[in-house]
C-alpha atoms as a PDB file:
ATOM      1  CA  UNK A   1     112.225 100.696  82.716  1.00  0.00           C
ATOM      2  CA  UNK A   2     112.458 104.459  82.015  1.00  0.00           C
ATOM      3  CA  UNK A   3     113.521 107.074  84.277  1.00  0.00           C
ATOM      4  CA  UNK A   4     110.084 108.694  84.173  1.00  0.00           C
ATOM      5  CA  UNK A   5     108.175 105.351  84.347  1.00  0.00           C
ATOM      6  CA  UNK A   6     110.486 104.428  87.687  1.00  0.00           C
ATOM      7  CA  UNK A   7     109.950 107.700  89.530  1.00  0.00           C
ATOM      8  CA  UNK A   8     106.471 107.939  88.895  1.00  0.00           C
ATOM      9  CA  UNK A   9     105.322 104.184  89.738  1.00  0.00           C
ATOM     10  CA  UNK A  10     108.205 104.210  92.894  1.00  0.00           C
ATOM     11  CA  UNK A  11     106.410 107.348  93.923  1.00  0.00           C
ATOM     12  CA  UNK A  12     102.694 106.341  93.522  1.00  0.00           C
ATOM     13  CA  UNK A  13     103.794 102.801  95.367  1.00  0.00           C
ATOM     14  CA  UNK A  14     105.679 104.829  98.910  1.00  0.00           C
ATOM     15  CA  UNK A  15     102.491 107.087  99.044  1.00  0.00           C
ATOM     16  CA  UNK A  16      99.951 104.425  99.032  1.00  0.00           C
ATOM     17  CA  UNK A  17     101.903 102.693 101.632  1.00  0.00           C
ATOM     18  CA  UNK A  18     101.348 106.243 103.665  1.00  0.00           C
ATOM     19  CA  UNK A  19      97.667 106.367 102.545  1.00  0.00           C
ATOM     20  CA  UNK A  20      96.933 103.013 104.029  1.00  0.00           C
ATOM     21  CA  UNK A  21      98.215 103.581 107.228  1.00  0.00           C
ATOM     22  CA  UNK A  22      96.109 107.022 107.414  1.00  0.00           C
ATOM     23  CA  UNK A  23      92.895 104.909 106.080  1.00  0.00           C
ATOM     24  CA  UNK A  24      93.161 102.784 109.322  1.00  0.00           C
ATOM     25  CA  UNK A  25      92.957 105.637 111.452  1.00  0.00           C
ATOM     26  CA  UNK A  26      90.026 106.679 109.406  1.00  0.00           C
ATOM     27  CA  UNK A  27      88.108 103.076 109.288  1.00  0.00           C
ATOM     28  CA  UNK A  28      86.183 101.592 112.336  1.00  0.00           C
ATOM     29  CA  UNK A  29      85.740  98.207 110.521  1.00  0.00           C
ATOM     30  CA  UNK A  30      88.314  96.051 111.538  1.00  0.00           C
ATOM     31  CA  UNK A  31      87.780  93.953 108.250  1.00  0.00           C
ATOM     32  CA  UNK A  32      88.403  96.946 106.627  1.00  0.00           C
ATOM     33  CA  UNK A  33      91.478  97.978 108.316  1.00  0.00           C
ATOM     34  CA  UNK A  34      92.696  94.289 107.909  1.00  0.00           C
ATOM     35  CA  UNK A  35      92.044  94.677 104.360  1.00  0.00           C
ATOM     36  CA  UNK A  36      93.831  98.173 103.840  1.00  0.00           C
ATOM     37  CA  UNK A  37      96.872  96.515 105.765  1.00  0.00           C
ATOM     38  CA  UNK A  38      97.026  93.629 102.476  1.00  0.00           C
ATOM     39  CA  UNK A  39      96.499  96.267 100.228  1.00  0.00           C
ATOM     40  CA  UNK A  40     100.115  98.816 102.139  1.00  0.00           C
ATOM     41  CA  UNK A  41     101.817  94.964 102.161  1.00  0.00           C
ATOM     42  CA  UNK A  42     101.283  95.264  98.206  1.00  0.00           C
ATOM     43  CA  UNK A  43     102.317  98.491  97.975  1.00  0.00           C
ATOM     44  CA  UNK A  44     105.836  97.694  99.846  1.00  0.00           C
ATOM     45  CA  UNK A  45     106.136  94.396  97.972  1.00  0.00           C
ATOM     46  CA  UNK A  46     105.589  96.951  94.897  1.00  0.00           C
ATOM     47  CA  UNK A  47     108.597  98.992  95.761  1.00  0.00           C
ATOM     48  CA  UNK A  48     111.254  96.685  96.229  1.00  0.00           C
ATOM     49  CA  UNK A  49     110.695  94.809  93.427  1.00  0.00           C
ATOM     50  CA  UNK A  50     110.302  98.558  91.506  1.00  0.00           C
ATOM     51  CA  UNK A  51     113.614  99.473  92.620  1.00  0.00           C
ATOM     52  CA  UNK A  52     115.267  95.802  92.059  1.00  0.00           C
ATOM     53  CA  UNK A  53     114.200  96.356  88.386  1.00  0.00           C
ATOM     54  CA  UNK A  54     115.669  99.302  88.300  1.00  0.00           C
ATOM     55  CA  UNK A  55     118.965  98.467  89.832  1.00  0.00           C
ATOM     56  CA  UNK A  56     118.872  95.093  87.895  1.00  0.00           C
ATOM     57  CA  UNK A  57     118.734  93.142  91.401  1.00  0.00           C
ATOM     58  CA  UNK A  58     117.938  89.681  91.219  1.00  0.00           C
ATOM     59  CA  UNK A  59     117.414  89.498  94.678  1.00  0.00           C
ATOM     60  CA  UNK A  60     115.793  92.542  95.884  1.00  0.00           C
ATOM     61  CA  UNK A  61     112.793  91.352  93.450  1.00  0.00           C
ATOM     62  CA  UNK A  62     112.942  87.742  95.499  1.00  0.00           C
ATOM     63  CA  UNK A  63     112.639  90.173  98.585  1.00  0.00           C
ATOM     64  CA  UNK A  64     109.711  92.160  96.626  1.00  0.00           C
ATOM     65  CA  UNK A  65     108.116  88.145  96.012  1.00  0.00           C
ATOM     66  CA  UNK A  66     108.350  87.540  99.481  1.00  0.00           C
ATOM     67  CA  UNK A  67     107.226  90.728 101.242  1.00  0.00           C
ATOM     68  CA  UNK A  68     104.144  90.320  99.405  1.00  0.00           C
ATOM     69  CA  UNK A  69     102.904  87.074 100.251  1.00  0.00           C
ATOM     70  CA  UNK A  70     103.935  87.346 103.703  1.00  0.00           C
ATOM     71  CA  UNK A  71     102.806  90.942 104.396  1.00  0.00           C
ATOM     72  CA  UNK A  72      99.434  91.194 101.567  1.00  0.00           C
ATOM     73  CA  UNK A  73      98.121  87.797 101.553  1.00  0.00           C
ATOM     74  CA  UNK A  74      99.381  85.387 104.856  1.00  0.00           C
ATOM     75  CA  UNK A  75      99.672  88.310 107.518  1.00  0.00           C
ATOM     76  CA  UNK A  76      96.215  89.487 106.590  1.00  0.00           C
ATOM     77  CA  UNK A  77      94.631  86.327 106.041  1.00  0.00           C
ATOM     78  CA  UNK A  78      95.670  85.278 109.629  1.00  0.00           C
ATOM     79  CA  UNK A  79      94.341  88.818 111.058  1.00  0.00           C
ATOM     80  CA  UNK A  80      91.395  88.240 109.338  1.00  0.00           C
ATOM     81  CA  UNK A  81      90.564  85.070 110.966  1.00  0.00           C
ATOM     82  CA  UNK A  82      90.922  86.574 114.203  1.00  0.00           C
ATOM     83  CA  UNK A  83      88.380  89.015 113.631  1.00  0.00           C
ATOM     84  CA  UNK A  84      85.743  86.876 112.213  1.00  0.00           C
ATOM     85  CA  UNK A  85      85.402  85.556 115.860  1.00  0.00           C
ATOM     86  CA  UNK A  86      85.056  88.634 117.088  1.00  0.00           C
ATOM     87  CA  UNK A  87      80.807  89.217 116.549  1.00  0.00           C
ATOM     88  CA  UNK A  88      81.977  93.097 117.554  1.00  0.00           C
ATOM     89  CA  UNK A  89      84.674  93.428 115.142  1.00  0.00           C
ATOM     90  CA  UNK A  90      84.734  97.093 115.101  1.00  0.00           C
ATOM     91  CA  UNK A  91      87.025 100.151 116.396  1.00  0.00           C
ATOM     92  CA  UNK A  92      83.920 101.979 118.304  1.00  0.00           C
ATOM     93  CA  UNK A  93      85.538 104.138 120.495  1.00  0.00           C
ATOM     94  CA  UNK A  94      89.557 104.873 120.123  1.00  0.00           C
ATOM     95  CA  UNK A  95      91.316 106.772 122.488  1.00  0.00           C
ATOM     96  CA  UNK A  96      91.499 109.988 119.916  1.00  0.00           C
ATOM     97  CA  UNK A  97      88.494 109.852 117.869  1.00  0.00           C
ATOM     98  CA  UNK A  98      89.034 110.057 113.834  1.00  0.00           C
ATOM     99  CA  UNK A  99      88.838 113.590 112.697  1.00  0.00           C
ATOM    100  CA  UNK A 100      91.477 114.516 115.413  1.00  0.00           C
ATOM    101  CA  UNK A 101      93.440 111.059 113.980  1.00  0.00           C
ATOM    102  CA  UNK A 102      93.227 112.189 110.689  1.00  0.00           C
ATOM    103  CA  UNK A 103      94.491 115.829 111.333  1.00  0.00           C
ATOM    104  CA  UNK A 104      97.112 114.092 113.571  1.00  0.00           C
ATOM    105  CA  UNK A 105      98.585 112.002 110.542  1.00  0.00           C
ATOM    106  CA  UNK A 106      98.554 115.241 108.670  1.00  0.00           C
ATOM    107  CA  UNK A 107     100.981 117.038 111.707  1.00  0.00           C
ATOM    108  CA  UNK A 108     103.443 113.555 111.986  1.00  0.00           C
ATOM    109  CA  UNK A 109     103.506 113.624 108.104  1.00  0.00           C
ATOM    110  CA  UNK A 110     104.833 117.051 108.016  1.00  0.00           C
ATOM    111  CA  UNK A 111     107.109 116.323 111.177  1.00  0.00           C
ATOM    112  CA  UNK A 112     108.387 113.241 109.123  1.00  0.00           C
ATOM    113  CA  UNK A 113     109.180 115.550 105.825  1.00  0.00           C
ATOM    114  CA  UNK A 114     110.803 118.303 108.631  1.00  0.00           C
ATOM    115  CA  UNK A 115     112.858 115.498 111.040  1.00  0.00           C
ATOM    116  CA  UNK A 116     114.360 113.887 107.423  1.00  0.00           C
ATOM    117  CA  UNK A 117     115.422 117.007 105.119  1.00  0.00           C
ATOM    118  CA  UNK A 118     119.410 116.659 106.356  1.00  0.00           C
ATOM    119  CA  UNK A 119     118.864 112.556 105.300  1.00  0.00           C
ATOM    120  CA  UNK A 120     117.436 113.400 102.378  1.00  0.00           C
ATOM    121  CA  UNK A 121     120.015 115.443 101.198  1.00  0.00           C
ATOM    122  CA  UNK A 122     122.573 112.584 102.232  1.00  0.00           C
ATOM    123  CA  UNK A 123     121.051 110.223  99.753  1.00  0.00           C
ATOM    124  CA  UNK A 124     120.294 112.331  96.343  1.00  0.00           C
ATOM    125  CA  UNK A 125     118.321 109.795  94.898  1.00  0.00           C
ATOM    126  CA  UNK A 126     115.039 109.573  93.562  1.00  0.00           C
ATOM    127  CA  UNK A 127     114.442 106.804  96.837  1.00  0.00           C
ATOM    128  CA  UNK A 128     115.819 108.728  98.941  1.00  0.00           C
ATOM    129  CA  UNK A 129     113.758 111.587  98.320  1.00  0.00           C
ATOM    130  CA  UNK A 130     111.113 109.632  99.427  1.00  0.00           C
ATOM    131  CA  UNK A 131     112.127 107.917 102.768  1.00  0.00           C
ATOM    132  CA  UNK A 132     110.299 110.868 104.550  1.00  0.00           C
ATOM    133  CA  UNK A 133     107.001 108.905 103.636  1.00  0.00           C
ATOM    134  CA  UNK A 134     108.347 105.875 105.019  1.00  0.00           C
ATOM    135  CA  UNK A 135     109.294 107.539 108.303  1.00  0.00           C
ATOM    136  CA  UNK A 136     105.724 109.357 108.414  1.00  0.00           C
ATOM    137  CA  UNK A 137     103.658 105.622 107.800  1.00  0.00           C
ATOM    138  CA  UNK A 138     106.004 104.533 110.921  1.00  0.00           C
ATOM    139  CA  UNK A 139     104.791 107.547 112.995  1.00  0.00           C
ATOM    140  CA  UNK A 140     101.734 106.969 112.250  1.00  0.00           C
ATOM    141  CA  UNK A 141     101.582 103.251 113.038  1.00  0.00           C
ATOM    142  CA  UNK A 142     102.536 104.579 116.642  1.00  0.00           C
ATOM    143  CA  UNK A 143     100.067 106.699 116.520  1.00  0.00           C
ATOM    144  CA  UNK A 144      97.075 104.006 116.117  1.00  0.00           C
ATOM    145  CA  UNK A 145      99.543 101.451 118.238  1.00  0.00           C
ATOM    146  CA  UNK A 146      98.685 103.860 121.398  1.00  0.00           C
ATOM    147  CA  UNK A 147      95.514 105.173 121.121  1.00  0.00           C
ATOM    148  CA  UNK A 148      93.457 101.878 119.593  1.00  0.00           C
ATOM    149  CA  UNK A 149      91.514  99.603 122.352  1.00  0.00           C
ATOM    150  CA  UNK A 150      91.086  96.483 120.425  1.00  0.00           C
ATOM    151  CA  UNK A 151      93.828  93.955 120.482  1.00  0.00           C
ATOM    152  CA  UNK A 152      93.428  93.855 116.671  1.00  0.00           C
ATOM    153  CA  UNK A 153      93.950  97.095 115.912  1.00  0.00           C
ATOM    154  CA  UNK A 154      96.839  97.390 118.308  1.00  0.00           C
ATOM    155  CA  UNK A 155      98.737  94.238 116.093  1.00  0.00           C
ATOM    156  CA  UNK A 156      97.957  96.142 112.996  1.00  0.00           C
ATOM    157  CA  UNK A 157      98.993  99.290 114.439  1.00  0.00           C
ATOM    158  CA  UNK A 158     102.988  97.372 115.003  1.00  0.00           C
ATOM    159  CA  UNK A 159     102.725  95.920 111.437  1.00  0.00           C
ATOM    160  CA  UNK A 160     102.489  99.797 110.496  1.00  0.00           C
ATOM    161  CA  UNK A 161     104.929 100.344 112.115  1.00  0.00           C
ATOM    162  CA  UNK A 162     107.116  96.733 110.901  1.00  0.00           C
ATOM    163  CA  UNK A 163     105.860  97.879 107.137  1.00  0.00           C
ATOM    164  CA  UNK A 164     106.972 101.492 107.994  1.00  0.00           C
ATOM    165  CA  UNK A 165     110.674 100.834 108.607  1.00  0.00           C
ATOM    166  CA  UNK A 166     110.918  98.242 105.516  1.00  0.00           C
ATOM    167  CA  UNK A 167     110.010 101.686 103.142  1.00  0.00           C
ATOM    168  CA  UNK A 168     112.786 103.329 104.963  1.00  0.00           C
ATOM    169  CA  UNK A 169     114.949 100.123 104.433  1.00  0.00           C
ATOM    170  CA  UNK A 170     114.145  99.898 100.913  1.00  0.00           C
ATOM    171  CA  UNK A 171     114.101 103.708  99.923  1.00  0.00           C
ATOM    172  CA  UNK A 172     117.330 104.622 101.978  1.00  0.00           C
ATOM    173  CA  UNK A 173     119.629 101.390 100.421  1.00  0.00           C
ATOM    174  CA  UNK A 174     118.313 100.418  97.880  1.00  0.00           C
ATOM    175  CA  UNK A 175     117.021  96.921  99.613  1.00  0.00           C
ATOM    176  CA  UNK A 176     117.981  94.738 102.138  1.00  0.00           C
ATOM    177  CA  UNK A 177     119.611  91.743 101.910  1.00  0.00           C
ATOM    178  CA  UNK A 178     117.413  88.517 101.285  1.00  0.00           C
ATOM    179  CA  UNK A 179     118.205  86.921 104.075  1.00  0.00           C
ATOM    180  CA  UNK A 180     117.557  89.726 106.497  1.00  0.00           C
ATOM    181  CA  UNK A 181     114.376  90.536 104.926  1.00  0.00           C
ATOM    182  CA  UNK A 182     113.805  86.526 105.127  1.00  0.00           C
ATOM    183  CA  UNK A 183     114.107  86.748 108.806  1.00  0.00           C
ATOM    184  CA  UNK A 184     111.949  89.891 109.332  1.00  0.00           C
ATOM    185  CA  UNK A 185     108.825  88.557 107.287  1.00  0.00           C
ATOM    186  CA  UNK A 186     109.449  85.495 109.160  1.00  0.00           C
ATOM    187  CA  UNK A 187     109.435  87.072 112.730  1.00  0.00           C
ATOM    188  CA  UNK A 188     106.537  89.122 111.946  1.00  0.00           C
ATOM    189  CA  UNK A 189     105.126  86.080 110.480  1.00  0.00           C
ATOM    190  CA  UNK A 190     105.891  84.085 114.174  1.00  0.00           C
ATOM    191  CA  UNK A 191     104.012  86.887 115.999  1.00  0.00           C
ATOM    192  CA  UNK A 192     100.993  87.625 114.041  1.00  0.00           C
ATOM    193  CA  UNK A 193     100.314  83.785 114.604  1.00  0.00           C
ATOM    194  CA  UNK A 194     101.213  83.662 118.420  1.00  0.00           C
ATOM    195  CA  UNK A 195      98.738  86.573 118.897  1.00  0.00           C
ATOM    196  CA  UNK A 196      96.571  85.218 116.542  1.00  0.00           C
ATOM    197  CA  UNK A 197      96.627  81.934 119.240  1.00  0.00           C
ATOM    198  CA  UNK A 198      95.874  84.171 122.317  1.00  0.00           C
ATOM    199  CA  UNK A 199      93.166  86.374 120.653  1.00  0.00           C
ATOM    200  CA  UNK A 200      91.392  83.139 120.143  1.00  0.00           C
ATOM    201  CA  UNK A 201      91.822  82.035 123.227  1.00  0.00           C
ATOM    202  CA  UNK A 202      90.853  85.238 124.750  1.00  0.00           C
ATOM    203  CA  UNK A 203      87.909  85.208 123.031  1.00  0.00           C
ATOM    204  CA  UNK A 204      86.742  81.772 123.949  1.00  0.00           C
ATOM    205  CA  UNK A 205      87.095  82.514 127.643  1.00  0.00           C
ATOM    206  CA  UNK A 206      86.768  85.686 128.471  1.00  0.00           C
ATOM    207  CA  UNK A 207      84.645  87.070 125.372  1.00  0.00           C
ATOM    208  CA  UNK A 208      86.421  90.268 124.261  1.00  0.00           C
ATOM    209  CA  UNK A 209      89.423  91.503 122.418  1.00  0.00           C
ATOM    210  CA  UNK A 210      88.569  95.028 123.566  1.00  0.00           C
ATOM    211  CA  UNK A 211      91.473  96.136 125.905  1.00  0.00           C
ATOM    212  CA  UNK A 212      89.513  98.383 128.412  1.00  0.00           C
ATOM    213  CA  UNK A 213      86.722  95.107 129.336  1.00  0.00           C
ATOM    214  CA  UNK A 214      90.152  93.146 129.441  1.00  0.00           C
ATOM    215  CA  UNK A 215      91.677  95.609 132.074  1.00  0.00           C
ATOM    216  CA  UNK A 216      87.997  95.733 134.149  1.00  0.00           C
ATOM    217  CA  UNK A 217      88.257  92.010 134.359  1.00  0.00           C
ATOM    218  CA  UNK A 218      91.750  92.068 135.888  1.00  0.00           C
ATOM    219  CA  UNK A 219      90.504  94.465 137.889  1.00  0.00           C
END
């Protein structure tokens, strides 16, 4: 792989991992946003095994194999049969509605770039010029994490965050382990399916995976 052909597809790969974490502030279809989320879990699996090409790392590509099916095709696919229960499967009314969410990601991108220029300049690589990106797709998977009402897009909004810190991972050295990575994908894995268990069950008996009806009931 050339020089060119590695910055360019390594650079096209960290921004669409940013770009789908601003399209789920910007979708109200939870199918959609479940959907974006396999397409960012591509787009991570895409760097590491990018850069484990480049480096000529057997293992970081095994990592790259196993981010994505965990993180594009089983993550999702579990997500995605939570919300086929759900008859109202759609983000209706967030906490910060989406032209102020998009314009939000646009101010925590440019706080990202701002908060990372002395790291940056500690790793003069082509990565490492781009772990600001990773850093802004974590910000902004706090940002929907807080200000989402369904339970869905409040598990989505941590696996922003999850897929945010593996971009920083991968971008700032060069990969992770495989066995670290192994456990990650494999904790996140644990989770999605634990909360896949209780939004079932939540929906079966109480009807709703919207937060706010959840709260009145307790209530």
């Amino acid at each position: 792989m050339s020089a060119s052909t590695y910055t360019n597809v390594l650079g096209l790969a960290a921004a669409a991992v940013l770009l789908c974490a601003v399209v789920t502030l910007w979708r109200r279809s939870l199918g959609a946003i479940v959907r974006t989320l396999a397409v960012q879990g591509a787009a991570l699996a895409c760097v590491a095994t990018v850069i484990g090409l480049h480096e000529h790392d057997v293992g970081l590509i095994v990592v790259g194999l196993l981010v994505l099916g965990a993180k594009a095709v089983v993550v999702p696919l579990l997500i995605g049969r939570v919300v086929r229960h759900d008859p109202n499967s759609r983000e209706t009314d967030p906490l910060v509605n989406v032209p102020a969410s998009l314009v939000a990601a646009g101010a925590l991108t440019f706080l990202a770039f701002a908060a990372t220029r002395s790291v940056t300049s500690l790793v003069p690589t082509t990565a490492g010029r781009l772990i600001p990106i990773g850093l802004a797709a974590m910000l902004v998977g706090f940002f929907a994490l807080v200000t989402r009402r369904k339970a869905v897009s409040q598990i989505v909004g941590i696996l922003l965050v999850d897929n945010g810190v593996a971009l920083v991972a991968f971008l700032a050295t060069a990969g992770v382990p495989l066995l670290v990575e192994l456990g990650a994908s494999l904790d996140v894995l644990l989770a999605v399916i634990v909360l896949r268990v209780l939004a079932i069950q939540m929906r079966s008996r109480l009807g709703s995976f919207d937060l706010d009806q959840l709260t009145e009931l307790h209530d």
